[in-house]
PDB file of N, CA and C in Angstrom:
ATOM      1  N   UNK A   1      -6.982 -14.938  -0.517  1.00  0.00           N
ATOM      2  CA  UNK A   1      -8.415 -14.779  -0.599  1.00  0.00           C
ATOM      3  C   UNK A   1      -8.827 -13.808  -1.695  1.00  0.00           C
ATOM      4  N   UNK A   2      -7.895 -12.765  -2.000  1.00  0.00           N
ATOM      5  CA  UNK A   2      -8.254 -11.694  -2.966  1.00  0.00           C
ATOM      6  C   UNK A   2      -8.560 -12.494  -4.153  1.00  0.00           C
ATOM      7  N   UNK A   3      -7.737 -13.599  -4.448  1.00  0.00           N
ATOM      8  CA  UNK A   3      -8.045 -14.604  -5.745  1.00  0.00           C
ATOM      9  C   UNK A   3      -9.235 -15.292  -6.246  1.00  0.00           C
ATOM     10  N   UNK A   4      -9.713 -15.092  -4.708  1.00  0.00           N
ATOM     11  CA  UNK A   4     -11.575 -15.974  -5.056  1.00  0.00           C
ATOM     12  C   UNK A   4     -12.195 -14.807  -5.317  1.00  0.00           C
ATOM     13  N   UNK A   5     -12.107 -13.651  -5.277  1.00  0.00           N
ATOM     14  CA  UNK A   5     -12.898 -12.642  -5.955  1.00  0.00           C
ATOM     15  C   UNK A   5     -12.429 -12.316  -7.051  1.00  0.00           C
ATOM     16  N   UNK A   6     -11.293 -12.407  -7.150  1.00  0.00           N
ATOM     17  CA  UNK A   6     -10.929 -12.585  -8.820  1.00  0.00           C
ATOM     18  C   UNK A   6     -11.258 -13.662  -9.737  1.00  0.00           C
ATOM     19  N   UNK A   7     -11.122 -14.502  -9.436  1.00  0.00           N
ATOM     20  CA  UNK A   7     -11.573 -15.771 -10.146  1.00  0.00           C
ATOM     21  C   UNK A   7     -13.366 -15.550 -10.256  1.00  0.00           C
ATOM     22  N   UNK A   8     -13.580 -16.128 -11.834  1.00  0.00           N
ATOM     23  CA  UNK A   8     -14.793 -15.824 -12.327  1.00  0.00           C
ATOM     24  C   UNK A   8     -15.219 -14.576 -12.834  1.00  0.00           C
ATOM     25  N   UNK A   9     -14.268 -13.699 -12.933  1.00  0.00           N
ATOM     26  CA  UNK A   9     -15.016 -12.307 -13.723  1.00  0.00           C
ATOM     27  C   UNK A   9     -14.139 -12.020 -14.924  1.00  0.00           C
ATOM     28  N   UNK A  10     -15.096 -11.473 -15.827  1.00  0.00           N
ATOM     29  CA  UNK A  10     -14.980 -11.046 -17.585  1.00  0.00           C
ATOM     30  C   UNK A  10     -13.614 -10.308 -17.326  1.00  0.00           C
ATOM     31  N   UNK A  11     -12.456 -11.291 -17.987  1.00  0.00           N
ATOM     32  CA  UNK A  11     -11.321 -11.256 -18.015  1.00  0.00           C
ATOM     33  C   UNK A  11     -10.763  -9.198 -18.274  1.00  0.00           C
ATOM     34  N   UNK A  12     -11.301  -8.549 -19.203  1.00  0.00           N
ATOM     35  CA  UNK A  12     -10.935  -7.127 -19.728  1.00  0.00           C
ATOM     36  C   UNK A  12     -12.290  -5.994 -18.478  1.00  0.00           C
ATOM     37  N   UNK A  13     -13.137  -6.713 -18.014  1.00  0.00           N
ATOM     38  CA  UNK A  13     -14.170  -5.829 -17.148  1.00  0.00           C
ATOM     39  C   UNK A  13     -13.311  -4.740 -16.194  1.00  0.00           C
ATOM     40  N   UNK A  14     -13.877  -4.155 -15.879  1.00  0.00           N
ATOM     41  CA  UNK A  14     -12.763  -3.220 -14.994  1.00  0.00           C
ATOM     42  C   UNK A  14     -12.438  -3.710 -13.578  1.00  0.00           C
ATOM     43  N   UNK A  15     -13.289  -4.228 -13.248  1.00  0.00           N
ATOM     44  CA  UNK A  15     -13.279  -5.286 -11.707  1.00  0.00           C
ATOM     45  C   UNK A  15     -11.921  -6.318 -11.732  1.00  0.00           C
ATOM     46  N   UNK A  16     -12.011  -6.639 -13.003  1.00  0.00           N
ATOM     47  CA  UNK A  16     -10.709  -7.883 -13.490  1.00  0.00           C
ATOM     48  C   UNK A  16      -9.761  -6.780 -13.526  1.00  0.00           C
ATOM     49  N   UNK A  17      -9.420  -5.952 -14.396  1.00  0.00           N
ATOM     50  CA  UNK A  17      -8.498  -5.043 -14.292  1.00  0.00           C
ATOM     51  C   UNK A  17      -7.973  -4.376 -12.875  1.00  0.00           C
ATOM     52  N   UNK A  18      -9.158  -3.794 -11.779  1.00  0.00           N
ATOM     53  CA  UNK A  18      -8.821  -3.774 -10.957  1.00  0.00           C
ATOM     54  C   UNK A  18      -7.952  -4.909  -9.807  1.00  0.00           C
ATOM     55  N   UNK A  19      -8.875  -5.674  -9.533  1.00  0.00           N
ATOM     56  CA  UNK A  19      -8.156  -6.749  -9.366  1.00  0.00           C
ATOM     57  C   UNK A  19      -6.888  -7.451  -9.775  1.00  0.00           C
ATOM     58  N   UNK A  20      -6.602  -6.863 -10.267  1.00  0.00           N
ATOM     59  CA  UNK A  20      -5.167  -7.472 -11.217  1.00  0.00           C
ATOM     60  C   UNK A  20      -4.027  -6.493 -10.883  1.00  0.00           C
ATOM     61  N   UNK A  21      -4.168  -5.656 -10.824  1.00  0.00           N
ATOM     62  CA  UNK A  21      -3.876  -4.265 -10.519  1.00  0.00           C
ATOM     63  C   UNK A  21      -3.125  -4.175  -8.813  1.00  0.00           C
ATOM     64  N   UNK A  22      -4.266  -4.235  -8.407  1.00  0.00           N
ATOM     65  CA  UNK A  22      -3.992  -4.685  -6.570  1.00  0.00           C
ATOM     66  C   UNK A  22      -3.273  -6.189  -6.427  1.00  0.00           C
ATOM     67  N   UNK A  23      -3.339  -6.976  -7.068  1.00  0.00           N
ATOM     68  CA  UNK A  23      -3.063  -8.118  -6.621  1.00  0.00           C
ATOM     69  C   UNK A  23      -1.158  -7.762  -7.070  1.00  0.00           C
ATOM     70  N   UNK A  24      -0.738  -7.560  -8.089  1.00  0.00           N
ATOM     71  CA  UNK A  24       0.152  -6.709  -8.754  1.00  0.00           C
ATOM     72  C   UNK A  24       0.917  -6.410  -7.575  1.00  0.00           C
ATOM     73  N   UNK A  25       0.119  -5.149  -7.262  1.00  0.00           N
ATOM     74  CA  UNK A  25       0.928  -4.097  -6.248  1.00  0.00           C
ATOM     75  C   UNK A  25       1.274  -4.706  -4.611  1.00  0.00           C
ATOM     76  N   UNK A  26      -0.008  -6.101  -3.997  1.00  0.00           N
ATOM     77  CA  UNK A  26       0.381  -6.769  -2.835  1.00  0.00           C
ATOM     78  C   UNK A  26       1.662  -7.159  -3.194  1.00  0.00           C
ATOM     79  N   UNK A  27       1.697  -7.870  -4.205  1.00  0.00           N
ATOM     80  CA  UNK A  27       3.251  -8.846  -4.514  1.00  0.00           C
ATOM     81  C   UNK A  27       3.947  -7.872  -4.033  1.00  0.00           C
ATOM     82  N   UNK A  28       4.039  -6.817  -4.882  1.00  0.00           N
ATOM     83  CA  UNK A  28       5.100  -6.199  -5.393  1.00  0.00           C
ATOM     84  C   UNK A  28       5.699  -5.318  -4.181  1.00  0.00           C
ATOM     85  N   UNK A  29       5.027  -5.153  -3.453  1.00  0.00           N
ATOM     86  CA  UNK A  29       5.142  -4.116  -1.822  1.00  0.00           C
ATOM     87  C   UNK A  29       5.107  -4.901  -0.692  1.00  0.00           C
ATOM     88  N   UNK A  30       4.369  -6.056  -1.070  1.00  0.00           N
ATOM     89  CA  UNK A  30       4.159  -6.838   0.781  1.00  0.00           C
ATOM     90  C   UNK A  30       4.839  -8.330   0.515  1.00  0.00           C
ATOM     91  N   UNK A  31       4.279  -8.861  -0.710  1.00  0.00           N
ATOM     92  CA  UNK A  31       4.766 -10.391  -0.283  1.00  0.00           C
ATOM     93  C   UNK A  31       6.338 -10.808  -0.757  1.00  0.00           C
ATOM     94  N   UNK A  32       6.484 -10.168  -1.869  1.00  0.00           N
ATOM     95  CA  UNK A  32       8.197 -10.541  -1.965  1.00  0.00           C
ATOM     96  C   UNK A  32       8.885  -9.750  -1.534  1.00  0.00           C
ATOM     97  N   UNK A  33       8.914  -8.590  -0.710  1.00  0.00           N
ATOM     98  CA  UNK A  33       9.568  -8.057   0.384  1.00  0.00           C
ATOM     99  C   UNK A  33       9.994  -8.935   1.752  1.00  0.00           C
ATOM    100  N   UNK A  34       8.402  -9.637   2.169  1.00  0.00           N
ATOM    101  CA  UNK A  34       8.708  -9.946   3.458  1.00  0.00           C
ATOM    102  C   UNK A  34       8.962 -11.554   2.660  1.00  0.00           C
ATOM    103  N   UNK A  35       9.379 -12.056   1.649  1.00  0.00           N
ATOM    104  CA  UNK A  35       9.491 -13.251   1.681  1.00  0.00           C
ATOM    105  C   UNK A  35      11.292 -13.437   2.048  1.00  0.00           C
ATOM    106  N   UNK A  36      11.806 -12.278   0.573  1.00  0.00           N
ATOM    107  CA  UNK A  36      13.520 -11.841   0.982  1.00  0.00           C
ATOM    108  C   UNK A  36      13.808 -11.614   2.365  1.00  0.00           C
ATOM    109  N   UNK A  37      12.832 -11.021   3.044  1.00  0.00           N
ATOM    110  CA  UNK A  37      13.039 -10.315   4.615  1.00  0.00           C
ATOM    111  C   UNK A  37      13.480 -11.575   4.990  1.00  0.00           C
ATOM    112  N   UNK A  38      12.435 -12.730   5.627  1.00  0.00           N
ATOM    113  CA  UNK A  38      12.528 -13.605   6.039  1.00  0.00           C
ATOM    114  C   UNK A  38      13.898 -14.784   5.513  1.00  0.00           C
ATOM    115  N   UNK A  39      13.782 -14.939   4.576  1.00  0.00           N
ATOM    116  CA  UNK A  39      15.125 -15.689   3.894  1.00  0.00           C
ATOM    117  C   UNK A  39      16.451 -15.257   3.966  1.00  0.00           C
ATOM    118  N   UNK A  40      16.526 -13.566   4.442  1.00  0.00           N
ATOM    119  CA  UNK A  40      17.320 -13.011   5.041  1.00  0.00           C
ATOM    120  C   UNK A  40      17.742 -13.058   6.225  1.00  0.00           C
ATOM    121  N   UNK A  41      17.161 -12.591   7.146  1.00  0.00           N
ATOM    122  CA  UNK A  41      17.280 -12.739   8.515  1.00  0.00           C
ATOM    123  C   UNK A  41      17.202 -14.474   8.784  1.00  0.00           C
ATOM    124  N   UNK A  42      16.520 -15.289   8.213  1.00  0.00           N
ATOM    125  CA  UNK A  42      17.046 -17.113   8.922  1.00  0.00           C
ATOM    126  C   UNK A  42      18.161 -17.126   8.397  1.00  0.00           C
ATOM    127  N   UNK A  43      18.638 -16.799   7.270  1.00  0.00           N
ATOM    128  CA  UNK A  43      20.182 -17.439   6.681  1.00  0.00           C
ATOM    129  C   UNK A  43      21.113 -16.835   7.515  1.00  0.00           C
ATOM    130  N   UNK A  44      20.869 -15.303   8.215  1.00  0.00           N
ATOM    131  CA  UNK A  44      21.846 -14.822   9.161  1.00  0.00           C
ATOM    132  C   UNK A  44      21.885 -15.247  10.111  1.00  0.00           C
ATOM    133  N   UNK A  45      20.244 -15.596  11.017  1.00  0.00           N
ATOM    134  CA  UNK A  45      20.634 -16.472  12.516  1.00  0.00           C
ATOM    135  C   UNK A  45      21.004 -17.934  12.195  1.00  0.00           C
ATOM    136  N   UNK A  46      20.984 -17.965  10.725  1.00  0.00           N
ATOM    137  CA  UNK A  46      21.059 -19.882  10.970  1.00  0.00           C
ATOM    138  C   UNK A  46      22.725 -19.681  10.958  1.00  0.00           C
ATOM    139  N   UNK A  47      23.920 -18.673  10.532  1.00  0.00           N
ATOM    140  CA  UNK A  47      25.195 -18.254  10.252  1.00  0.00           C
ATOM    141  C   UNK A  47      25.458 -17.485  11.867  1.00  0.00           C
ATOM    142  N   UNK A  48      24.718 -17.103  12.603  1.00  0.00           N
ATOM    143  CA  UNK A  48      25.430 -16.721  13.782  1.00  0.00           C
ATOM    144  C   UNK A  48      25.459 -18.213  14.761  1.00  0.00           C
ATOM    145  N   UNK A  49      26.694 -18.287  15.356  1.00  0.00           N
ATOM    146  CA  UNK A  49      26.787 -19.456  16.099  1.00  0.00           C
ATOM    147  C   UNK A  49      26.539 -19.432  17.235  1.00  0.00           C
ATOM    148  N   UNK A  50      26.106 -20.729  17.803  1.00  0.00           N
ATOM    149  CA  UNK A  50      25.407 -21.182  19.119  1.00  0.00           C
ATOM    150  C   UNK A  50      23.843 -20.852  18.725  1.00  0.00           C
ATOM    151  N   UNK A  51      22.981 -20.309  17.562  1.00  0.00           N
ATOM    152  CA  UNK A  51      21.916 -20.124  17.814  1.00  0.00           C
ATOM    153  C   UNK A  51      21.236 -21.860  17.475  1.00  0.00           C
ATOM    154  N   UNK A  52      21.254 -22.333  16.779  1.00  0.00           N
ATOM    155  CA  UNK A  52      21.105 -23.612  16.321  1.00  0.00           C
ATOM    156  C   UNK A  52      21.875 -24.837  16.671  1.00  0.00           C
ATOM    157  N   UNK A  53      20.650 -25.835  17.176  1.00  0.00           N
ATOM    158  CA  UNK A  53      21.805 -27.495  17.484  1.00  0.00           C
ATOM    159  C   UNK A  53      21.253 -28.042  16.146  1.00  0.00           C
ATOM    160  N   UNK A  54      22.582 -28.350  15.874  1.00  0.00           N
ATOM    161  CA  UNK A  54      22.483 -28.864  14.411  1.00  0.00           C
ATOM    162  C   UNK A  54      22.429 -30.804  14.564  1.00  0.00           C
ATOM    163  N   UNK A  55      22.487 -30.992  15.292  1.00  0.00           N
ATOM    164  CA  UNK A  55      22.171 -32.214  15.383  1.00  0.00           C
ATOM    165  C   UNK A  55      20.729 -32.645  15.821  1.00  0.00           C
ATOM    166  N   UNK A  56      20.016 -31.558  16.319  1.00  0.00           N
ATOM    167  CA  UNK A  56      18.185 -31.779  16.428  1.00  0.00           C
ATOM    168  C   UNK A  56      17.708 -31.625  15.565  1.00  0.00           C
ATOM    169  N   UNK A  57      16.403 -32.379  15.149  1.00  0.00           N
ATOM    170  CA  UNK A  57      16.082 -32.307  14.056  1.00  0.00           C
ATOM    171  C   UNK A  57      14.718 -31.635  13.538  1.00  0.00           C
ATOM    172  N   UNK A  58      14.483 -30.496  14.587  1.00  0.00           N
ATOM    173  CA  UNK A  58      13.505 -29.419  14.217  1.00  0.00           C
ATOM    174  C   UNK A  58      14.205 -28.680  13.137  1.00  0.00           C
ATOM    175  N   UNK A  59      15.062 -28.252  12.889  1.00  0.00           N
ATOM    176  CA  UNK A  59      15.304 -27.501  12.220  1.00  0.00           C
ATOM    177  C   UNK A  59      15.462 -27.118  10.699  1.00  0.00           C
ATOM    178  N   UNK A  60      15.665 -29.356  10.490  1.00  0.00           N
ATOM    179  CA  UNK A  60      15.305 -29.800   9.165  1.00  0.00           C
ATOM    180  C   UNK A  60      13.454 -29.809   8.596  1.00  0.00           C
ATOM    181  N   UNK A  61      12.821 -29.710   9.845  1.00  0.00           N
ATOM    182  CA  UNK A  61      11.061 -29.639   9.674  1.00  0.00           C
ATOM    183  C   UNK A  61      11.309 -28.130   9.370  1.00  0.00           C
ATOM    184  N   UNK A  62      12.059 -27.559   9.842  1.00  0.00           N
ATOM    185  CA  UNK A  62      11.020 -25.659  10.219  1.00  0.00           C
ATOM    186  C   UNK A  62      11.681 -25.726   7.968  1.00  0.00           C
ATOM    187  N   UNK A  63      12.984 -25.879   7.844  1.00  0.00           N
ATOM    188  CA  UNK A  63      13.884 -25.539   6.499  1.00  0.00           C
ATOM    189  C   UNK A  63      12.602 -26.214   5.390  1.00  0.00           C
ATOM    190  N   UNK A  64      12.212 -27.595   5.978  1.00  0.00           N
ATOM    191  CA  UNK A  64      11.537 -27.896   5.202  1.00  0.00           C
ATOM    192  C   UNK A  64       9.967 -27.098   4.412  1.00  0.00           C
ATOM    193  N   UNK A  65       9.499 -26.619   5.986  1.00  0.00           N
ATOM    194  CA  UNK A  65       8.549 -25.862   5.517  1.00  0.00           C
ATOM    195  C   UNK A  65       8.360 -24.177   5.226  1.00  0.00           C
ATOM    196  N   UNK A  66       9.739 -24.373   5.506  1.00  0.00           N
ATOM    197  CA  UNK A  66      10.331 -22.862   4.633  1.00  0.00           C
ATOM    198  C   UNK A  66      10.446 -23.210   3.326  1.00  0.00           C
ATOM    199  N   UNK A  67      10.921 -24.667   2.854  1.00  0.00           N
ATOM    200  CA  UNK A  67      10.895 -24.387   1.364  1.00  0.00           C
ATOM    201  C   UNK A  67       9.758 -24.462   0.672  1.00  0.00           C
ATOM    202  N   UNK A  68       8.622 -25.309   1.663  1.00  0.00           N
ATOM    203  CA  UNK A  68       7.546 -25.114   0.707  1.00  0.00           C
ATOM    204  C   UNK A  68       6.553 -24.167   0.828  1.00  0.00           C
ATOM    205  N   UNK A  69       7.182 -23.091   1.753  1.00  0.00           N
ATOM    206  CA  UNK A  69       6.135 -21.835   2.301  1.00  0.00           C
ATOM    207  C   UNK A  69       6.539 -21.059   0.949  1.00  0.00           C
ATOM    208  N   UNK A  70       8.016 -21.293   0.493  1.00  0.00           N
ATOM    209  CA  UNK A  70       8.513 -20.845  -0.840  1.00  0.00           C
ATOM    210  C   UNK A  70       8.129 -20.943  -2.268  1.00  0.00           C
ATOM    211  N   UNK A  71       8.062 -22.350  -2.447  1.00  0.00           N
ATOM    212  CA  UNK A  71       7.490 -23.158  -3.398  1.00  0.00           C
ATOM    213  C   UNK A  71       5.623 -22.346  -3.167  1.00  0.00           C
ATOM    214  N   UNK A  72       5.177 -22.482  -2.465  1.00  0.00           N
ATOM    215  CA  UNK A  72       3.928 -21.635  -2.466  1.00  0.00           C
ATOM    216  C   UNK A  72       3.701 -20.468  -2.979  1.00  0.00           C
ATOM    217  N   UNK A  73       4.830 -19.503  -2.909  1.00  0.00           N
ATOM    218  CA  UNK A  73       4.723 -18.277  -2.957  1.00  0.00           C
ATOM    219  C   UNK A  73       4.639 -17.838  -4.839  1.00  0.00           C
ATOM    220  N   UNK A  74       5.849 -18.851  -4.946  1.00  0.00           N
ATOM    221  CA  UNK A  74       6.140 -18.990  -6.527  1.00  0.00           C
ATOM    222  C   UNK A  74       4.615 -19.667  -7.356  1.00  0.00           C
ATOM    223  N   UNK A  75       4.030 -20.384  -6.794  1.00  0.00           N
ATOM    224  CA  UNK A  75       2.562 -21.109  -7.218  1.00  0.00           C
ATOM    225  C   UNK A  75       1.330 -19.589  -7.083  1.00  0.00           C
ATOM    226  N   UNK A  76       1.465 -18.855  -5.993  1.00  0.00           N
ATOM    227  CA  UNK A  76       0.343 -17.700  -5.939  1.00  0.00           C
ATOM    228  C   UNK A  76       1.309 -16.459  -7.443  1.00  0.00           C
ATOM    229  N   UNK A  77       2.295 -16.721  -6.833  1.00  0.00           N
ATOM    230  CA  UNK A  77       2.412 -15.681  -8.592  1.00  0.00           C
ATOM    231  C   UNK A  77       1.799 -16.274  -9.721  1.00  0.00           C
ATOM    232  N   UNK A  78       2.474 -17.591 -10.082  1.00  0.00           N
ATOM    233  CA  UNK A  78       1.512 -18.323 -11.367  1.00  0.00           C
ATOM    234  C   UNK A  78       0.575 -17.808 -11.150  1.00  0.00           C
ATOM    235  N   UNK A  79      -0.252 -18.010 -10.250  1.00  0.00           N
ATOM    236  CA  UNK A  79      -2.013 -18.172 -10.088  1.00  0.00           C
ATOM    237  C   UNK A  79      -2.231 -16.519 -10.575  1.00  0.00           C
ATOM    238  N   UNK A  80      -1.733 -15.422 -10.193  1.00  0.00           N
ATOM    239  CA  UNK A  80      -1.646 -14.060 -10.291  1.00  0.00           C
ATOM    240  C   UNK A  80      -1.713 -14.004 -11.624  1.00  0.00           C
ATOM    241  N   UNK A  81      -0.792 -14.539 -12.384  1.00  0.00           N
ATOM    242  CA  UNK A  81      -0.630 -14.245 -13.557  1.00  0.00           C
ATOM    243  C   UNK A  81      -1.776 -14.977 -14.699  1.00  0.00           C
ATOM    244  N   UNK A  82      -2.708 -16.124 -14.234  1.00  0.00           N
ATOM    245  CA  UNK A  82      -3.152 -16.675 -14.967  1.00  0.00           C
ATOM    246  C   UNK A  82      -4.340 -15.802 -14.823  1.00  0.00           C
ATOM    247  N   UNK A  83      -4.928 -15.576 -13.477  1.00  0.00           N
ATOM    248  CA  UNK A  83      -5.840 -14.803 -12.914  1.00  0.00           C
ATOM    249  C   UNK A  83      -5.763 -13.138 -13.865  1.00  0.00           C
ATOM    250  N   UNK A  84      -4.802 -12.700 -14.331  1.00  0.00           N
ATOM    251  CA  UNK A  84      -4.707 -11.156 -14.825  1.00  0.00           C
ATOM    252  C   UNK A  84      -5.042 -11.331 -16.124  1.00  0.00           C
ATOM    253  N   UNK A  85      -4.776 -12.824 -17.057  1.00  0.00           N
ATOM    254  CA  UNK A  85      -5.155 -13.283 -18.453  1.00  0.00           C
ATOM    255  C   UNK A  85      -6.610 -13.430 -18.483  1.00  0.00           C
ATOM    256  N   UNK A  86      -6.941 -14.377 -17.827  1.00  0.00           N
ATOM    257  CA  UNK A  86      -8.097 -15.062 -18.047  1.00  0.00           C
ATOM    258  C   UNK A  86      -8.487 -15.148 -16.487  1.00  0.00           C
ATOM    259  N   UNK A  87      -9.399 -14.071 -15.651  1.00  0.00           N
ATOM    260  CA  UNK A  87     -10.266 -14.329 -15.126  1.00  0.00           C
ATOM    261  C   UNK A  87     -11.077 -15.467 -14.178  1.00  0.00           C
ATOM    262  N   UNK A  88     -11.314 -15.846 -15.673  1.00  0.00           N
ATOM    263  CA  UNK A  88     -12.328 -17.168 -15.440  1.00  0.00           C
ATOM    264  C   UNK A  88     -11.700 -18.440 -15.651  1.00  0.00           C
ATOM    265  N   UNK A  89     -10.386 -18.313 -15.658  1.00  0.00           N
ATOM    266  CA  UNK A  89      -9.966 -19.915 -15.971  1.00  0.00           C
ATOM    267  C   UNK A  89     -10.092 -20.640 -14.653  1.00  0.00           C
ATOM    268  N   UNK A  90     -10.439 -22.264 -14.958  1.00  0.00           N
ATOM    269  CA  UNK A  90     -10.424 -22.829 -13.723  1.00  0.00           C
ATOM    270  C   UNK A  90      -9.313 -23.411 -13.370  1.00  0.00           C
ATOM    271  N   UNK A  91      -9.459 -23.329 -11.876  1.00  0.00           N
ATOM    272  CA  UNK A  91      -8.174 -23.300 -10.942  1.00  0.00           C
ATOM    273  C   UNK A  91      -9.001 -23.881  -9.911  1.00  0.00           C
ATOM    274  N   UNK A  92      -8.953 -25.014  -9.941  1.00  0.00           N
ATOM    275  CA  UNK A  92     -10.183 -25.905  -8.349  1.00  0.00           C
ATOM    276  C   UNK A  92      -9.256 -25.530  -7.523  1.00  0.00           C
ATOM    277  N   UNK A  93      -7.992 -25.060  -7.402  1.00  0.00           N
ATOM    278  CA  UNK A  93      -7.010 -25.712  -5.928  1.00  0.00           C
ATOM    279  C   UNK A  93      -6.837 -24.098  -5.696  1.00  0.00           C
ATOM    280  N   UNK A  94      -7.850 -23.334  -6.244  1.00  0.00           N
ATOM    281  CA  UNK A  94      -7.636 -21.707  -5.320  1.00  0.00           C
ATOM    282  C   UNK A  94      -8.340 -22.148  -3.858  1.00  0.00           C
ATOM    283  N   UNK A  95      -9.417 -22.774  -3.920  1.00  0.00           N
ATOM    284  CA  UNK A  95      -9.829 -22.841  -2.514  1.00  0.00           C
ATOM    285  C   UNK A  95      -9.078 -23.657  -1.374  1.00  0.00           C
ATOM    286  N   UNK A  96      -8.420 -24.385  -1.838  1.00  0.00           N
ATOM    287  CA  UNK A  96      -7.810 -25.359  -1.422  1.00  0.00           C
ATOM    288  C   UNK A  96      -6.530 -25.064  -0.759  1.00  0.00           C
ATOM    289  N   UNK A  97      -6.027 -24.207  -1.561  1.00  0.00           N
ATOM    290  CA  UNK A  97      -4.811 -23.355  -1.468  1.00  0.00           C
ATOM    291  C   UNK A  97      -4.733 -22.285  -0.438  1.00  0.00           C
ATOM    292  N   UNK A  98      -5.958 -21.756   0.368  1.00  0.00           N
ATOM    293  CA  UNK A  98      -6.113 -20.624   1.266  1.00  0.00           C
ATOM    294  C   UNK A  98      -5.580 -21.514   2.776  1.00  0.00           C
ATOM    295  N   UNK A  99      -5.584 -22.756   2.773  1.00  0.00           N
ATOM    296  CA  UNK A  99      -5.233 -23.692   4.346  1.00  0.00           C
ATOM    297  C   UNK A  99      -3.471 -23.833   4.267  1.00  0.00           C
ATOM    298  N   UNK A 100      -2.805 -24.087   3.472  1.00  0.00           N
ATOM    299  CA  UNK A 100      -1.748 -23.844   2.672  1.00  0.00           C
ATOM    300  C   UNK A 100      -0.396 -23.036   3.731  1.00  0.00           C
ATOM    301  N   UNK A 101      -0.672 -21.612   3.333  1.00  0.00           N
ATOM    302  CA  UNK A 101       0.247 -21.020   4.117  1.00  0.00           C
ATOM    303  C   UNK A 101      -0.288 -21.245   5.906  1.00  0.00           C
ATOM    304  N   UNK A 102      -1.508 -21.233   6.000  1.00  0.00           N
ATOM    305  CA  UNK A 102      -1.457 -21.141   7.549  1.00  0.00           C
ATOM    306  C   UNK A 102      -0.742 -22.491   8.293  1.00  0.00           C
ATOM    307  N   UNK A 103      -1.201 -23.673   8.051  1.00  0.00           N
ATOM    308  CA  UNK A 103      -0.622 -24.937   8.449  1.00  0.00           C
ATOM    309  C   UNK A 103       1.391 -24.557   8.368  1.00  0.00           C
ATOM    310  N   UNK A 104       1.717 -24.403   7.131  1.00  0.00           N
ATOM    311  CA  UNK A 104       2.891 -24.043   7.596  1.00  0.00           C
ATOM    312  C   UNK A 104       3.567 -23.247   8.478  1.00  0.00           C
ATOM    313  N   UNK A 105       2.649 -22.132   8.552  1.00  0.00           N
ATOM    314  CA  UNK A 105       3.386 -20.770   9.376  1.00  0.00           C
ATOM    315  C   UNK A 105       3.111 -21.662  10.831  1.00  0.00           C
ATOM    316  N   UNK A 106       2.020 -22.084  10.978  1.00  0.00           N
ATOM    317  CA  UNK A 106       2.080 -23.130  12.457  1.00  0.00           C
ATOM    318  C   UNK A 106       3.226 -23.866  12.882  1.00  0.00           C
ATOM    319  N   UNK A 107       3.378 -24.810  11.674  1.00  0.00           N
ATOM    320  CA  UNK A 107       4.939 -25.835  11.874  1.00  0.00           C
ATOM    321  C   UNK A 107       5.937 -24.945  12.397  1.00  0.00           C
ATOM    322  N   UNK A 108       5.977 -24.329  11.111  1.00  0.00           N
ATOM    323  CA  UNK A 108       7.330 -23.246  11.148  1.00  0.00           C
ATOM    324  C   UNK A 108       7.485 -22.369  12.819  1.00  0.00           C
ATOM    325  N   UNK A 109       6.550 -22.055  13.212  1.00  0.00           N
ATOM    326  CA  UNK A 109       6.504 -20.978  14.594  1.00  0.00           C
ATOM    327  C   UNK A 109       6.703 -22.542  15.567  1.00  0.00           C
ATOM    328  N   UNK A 110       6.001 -23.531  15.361  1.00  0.00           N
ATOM    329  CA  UNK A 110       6.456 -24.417  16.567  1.00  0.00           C
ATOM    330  C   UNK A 110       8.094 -24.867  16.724  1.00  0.00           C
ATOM    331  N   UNK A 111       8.008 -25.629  15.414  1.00  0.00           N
ATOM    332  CA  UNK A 111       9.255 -25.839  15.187  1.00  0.00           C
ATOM    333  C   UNK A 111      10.497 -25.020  16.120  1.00  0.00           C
ATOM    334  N   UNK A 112      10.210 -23.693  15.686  1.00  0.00           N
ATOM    335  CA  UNK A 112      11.617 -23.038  16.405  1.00  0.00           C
ATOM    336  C   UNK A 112      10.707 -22.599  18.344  1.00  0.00           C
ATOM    337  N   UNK A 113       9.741 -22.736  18.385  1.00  0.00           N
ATOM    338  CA  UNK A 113       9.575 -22.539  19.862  1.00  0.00           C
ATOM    339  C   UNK A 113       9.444 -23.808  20.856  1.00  0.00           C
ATOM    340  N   UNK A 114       9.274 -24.704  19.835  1.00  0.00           N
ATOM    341  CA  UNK A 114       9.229 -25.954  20.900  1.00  0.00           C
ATOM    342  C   UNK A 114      10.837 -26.219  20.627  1.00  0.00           C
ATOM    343  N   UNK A 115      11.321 -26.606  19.615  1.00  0.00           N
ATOM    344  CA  UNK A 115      12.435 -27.289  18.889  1.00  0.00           C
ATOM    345  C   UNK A 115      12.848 -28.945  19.091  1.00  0.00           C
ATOM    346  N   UNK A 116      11.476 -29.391  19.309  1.00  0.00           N
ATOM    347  CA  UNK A 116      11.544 -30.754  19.705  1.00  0.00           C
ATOM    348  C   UNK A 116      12.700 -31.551  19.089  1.00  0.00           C
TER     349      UNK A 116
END
């Protein structure tokens, strides 16, 4: 969401600078911390045994939308970086992009609590 207030302002203004700034420092402290966190800790319970039936096939849905909770993450840096150049460039799929992580984190949390 920080991106729709970034998007549209005079690329060098101090608001853009600010903004660029914070968006910077989320990455850099919250989101690729807890992204390693997470890619950490599943690769260890998916490596401790008996936690997973590998023959059900939740587990290929939850991997799946782990990779594209991934693939996402790598798309909000682009967007970060285009956003710190140019401001005002258009990007229609910022709004579009805020439904994105939640739908997955849904799959992903059912996935391993139902494990249909």
């Amino acid at each position: 969401l920080i991106y729709l207030r970034h998007h549209g302002l005079e690329p060098a203004s101090p608001a853009a600078m600010a903004f660029a700034a914070l968006e910077r420092q989320i990455f850099k402290r919250l989101v690729n911390p807890a992204m390693y966190a997470a890619w950490g800790f599943g690769i260890l319970l998916a490596l401790t045994p008996g936690t997973i039936s590998w023959s059900a096939p939740w587990w290929l849905v939850k991997l799946a939308a782990v990779l594209l909770l991934s693939w996402y993450h790598g798309v909000l840096s682009v967007w970060r970086r285009r956003l710190r150049d140019d401001a005002r460039s258009a990007m229609s799929s910022l709004r579009q992009g805020v439904a994105i992580p939640i739908v997955l984190m849904v799959v992903i949390v059912t996935m391993v609590l139902v494990q249909p």
